[in-house]
PDB file of N, CA and C in Angstrom:
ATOM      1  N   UNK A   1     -10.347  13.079  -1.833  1.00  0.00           N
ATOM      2  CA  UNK A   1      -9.025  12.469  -1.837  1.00  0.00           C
ATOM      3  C   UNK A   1      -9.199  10.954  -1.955  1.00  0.00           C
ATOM      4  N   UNK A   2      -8.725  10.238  -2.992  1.00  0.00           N
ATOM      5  CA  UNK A   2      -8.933   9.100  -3.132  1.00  0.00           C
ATOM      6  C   UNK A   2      -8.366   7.985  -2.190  1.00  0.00           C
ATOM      7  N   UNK A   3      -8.704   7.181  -1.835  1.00  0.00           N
ATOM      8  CA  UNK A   3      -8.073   5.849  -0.675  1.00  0.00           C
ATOM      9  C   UNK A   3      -8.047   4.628  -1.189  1.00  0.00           C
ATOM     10  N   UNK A   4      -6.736   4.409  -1.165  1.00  0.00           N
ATOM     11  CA  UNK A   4      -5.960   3.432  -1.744  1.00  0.00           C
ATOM     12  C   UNK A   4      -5.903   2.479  -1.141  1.00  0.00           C
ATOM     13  N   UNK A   5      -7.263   1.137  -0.607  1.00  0.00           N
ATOM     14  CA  UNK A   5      -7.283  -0.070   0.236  1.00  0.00           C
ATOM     15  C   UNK A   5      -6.901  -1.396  -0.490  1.00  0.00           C
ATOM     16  N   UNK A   6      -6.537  -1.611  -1.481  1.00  0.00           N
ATOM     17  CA  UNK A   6      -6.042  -2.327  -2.474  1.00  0.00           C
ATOM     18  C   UNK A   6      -4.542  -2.281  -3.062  1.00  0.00           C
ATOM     19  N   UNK A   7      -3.895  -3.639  -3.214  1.00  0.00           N
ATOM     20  CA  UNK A   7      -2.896  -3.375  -4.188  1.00  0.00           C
ATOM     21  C   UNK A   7      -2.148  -4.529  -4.692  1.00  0.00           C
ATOM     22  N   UNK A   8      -1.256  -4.372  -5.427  1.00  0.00           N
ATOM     23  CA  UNK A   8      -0.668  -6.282  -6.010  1.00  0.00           C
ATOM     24  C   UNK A   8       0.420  -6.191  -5.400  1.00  0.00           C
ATOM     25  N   UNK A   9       0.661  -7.311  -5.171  1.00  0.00           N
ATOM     26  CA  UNK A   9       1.752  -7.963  -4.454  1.00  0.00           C
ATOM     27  C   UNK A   9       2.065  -9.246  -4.999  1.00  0.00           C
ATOM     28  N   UNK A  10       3.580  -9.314  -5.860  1.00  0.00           N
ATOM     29  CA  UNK A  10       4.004 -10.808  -6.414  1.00  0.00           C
ATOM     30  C   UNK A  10       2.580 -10.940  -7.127  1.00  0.00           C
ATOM     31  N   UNK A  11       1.933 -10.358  -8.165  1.00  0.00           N
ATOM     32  CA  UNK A  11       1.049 -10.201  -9.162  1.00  0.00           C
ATOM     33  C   UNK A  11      -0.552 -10.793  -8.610  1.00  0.00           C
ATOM     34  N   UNK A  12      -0.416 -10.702  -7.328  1.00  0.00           N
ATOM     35  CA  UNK A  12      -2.311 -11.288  -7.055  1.00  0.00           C
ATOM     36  C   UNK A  12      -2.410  -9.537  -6.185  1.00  0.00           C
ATOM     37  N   UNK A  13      -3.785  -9.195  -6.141  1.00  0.00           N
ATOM     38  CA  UNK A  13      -4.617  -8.066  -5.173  1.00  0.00           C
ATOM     39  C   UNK A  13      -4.410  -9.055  -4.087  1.00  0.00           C
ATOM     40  N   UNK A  14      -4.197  -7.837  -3.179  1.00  0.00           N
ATOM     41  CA  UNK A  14      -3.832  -7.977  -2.055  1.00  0.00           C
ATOM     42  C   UNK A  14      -4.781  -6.751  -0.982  1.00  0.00           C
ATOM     43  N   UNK A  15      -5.603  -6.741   0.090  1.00  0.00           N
ATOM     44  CA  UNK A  15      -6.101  -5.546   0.645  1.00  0.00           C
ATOM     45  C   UNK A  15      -5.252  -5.304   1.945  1.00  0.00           C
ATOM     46  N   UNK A  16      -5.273  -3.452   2.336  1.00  0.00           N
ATOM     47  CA  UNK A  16      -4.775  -3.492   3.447  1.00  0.00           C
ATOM     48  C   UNK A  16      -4.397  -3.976   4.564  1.00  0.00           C
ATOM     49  N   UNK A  17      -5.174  -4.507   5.117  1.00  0.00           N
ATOM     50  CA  UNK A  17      -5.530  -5.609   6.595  1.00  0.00           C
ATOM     51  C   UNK A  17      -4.137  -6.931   5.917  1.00  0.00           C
ATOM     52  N   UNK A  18      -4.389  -7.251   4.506  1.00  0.00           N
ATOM     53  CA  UNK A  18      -3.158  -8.528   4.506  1.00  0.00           C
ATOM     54  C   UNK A  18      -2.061  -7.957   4.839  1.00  0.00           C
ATOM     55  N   UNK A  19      -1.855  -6.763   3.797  1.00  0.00           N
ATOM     56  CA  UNK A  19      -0.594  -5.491   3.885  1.00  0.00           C
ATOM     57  C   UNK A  19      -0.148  -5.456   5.268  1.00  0.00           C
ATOM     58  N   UNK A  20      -0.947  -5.038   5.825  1.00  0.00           N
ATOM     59  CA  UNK A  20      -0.404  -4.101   7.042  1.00  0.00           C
ATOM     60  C   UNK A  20       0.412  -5.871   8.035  1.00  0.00           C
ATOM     61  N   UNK A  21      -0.326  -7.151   7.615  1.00  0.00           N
ATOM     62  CA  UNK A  21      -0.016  -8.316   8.482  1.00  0.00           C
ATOM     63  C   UNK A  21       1.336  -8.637   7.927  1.00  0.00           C
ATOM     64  N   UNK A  22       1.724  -8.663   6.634  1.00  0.00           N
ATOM     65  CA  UNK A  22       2.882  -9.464   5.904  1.00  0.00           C
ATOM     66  C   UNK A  22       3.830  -8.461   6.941  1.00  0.00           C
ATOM     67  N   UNK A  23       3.666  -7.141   6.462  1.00  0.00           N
ATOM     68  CA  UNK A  23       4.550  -5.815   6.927  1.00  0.00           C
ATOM     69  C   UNK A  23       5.085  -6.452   8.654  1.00  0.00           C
ATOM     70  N   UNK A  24       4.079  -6.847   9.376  1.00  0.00           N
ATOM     71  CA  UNK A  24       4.549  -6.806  10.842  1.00  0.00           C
ATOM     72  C   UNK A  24       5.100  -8.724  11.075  1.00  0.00           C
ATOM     73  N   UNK A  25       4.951  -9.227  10.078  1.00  0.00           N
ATOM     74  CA  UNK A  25       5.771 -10.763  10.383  1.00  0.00           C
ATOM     75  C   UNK A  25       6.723  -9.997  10.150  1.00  0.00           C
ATOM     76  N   UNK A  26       6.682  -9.961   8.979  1.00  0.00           N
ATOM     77  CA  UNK A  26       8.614  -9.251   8.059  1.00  0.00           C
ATOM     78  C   UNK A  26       9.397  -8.852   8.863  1.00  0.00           C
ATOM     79  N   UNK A  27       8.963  -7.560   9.675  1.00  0.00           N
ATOM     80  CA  UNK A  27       9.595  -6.728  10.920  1.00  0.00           C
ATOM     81  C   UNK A  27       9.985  -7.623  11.976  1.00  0.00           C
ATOM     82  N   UNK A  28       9.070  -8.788  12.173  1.00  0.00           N
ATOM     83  CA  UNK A  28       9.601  -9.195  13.689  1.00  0.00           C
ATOM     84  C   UNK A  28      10.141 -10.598  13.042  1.00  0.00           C
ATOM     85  N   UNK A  29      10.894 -11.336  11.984  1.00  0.00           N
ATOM     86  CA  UNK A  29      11.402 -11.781  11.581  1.00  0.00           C
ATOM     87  C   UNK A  29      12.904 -11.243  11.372  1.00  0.00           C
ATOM     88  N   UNK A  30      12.774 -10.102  10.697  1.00  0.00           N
ATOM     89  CA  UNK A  30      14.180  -9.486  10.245  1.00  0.00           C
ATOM     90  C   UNK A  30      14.161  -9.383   8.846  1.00  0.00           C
ATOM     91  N   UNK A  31      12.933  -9.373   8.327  1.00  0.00           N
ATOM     92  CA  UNK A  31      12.997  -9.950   6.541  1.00  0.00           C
ATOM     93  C   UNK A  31      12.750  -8.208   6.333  1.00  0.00           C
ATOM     94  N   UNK A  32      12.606  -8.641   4.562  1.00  0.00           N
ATOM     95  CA  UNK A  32      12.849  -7.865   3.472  1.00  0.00           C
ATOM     96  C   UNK A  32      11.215  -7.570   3.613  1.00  0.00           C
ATOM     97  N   UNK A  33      10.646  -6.136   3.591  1.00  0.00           N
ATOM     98  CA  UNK A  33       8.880  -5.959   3.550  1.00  0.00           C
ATOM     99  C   UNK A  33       9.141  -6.438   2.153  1.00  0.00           C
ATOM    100  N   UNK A  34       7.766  -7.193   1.524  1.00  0.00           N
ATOM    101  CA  UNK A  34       7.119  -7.152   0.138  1.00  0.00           C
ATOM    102  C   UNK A  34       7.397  -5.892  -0.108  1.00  0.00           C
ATOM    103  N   UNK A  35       7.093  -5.762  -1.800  1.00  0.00           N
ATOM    104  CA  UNK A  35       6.890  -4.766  -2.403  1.00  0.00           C
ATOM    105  C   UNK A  35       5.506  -4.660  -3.248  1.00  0.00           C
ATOM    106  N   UNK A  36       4.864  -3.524  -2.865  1.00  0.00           N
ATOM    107  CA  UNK A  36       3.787  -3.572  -3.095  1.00  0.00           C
ATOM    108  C   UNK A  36       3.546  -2.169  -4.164  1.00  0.00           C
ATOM    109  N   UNK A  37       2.342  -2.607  -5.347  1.00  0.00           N
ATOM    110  CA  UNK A  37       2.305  -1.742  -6.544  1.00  0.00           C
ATOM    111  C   UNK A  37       1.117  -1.688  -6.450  1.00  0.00           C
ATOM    112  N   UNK A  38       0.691  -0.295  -7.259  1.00  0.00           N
ATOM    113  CA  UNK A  38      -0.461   0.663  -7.455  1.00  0.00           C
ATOM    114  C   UNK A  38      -1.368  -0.765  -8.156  1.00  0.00           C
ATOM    115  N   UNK A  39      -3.202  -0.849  -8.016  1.00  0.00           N
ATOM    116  CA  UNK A  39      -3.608  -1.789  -8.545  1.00  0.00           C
ATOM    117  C   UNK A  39      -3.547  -0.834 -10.669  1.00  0.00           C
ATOM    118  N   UNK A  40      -3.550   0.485 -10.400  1.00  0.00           N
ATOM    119  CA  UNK A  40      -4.311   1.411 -11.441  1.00  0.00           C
ATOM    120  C   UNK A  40      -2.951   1.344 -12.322  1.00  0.00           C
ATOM    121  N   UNK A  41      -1.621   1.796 -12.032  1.00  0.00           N
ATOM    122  CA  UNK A  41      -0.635   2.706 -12.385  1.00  0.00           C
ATOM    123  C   UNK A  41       0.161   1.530 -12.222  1.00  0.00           C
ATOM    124  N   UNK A  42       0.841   0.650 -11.563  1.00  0.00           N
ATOM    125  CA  UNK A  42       1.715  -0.204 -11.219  1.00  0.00           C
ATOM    126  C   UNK A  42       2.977   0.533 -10.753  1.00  0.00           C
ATOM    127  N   UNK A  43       2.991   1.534 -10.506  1.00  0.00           N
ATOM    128  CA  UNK A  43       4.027   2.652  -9.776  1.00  0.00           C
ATOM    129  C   UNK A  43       4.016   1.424  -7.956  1.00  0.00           C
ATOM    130  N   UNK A  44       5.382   1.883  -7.279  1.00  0.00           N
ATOM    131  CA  UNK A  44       5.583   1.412  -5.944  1.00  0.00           C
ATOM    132  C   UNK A  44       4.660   2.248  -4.550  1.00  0.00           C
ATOM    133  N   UNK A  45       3.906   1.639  -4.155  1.00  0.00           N
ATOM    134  CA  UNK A  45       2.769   2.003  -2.617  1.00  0.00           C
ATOM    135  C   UNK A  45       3.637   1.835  -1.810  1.00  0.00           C
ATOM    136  N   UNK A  46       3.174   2.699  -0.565  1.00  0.00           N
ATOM    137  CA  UNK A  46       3.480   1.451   0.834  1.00  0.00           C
ATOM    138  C   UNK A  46       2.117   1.714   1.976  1.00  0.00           C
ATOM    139  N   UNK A  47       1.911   0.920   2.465  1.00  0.00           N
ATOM    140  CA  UNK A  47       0.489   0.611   3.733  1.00  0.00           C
ATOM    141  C   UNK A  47       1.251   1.356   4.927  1.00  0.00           C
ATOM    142  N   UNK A  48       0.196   1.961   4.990  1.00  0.00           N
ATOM    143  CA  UNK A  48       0.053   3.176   6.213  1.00  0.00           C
ATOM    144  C   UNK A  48      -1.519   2.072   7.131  1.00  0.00           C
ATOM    145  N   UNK A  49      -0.864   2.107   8.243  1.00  0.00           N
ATOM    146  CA  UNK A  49      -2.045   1.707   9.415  1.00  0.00           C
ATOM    147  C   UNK A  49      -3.012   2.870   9.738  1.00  0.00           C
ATOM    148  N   UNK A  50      -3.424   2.696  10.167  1.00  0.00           N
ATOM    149  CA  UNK A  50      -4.745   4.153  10.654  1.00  0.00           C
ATOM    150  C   UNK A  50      -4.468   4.698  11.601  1.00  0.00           C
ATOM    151  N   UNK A  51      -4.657   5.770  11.528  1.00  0.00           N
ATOM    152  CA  UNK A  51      -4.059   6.623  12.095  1.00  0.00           C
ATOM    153  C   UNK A  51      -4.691   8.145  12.522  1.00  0.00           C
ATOM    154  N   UNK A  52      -5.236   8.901  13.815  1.00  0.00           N
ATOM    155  CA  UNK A  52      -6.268  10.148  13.428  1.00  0.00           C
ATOM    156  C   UNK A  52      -7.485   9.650  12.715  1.00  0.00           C
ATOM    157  N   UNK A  53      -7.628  10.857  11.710  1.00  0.00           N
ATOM    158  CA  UNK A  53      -8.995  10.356  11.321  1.00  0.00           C
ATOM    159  C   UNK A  53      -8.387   9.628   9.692  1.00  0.00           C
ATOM    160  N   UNK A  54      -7.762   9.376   9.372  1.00  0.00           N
ATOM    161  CA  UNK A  54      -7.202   8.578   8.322  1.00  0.00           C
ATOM    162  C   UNK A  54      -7.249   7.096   8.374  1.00  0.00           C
ATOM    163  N   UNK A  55      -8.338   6.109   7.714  1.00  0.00           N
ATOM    164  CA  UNK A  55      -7.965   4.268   7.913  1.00  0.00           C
ATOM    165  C   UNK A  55      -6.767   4.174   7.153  1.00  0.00           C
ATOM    166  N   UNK A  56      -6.827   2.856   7.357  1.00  0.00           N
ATOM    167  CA  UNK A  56      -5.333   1.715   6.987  1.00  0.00           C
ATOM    168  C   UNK A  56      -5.404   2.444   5.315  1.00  0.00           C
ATOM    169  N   UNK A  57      -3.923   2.759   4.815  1.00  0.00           N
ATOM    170  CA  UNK A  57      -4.689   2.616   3.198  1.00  0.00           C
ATOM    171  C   UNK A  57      -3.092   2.777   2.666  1.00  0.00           C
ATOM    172  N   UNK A  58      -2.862   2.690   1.165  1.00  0.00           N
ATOM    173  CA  UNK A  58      -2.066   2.685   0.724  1.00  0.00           C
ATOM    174  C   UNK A  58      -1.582   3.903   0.153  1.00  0.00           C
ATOM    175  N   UNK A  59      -0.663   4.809  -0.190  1.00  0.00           N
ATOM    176  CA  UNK A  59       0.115   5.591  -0.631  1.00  0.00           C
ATOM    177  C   UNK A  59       1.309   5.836  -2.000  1.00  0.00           C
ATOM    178  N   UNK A  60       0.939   6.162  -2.857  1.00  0.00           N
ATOM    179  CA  UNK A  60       2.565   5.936  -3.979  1.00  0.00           C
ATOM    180  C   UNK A  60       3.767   6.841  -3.141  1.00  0.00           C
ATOM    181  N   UNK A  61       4.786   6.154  -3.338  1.00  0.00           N
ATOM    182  CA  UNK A  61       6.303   6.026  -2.691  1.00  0.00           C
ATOM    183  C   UNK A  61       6.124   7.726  -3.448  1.00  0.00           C
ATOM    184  N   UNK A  62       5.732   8.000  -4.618  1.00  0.00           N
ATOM    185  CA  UNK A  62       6.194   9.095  -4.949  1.00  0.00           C
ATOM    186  C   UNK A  62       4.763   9.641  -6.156  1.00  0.00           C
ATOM    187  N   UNK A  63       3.944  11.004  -5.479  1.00  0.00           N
ATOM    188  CA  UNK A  63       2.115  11.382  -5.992  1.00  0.00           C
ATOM    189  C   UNK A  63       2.754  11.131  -7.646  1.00  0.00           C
ATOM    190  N   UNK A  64       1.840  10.499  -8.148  1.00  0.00           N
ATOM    191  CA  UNK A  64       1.509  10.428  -9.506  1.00  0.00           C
ATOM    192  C   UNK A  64       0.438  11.483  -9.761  1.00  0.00           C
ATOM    193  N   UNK A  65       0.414  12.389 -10.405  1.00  0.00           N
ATOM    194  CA  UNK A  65      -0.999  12.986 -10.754  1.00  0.00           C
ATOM    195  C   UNK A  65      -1.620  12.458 -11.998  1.00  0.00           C
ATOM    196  N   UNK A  66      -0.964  11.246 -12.945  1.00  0.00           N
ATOM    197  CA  UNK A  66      -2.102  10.780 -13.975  1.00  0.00           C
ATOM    198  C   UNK A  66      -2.954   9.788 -13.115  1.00  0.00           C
ATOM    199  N   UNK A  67      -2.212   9.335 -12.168  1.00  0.00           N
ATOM    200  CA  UNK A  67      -2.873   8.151 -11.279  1.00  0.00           C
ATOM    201  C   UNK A  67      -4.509   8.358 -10.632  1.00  0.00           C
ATOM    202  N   UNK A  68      -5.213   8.239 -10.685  1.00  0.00           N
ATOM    203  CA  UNK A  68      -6.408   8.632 -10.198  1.00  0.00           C
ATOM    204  C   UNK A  68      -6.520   8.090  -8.210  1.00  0.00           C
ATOM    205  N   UNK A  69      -5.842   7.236  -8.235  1.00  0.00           N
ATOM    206  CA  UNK A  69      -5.378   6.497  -6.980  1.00  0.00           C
ATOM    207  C   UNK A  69      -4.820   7.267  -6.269  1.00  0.00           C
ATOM    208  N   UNK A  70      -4.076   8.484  -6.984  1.00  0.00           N
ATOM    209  CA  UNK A  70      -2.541   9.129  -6.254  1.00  0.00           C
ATOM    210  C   UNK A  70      -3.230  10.148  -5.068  1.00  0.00           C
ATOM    211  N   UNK A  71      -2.820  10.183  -4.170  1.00  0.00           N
ATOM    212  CA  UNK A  71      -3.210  11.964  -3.605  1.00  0.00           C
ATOM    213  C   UNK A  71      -2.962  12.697  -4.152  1.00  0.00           C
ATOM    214  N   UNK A  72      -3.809  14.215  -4.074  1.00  0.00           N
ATOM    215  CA  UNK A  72      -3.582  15.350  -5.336  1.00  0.00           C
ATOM    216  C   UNK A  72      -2.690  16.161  -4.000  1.00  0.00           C
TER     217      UNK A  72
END
């Protein structure tokens, strides 16, 4: 299953650990989260923290199966 620790944000790579930080100002601000895109597909992600036996990693909003990135 592929893991998605990468992704663009406002057109620069961006890795989880930044993700998961923008995500928790935003929240305790009141703001709008970034929007964050596949580095492969440019389809919409969102950062999942770790969790079980799963690390921090990214997800498409909705599985692509041409995506090699996507979960099958």
């Amino acid at each position: 299953m592929p893991k998605m620790t990468m992704c663009v944000m406002n057109g620069r790579i961006i890795d989880i650990t930044e993700a998961l930080n923008l995500r928790h100002l935003a929240d305790n601000r009141g703001a709008d989260r970034e929007e964050y895109l596949c580095v492969e597909c440019s389809k919409p992600v969102r950062a999942y923290s770790k969790g079980g036996v799963a690390g921090a990693h990214f997800e498409h909003f909705k599985k692509n199966p041409d995506c090699p990135l996507s979960h099958k």
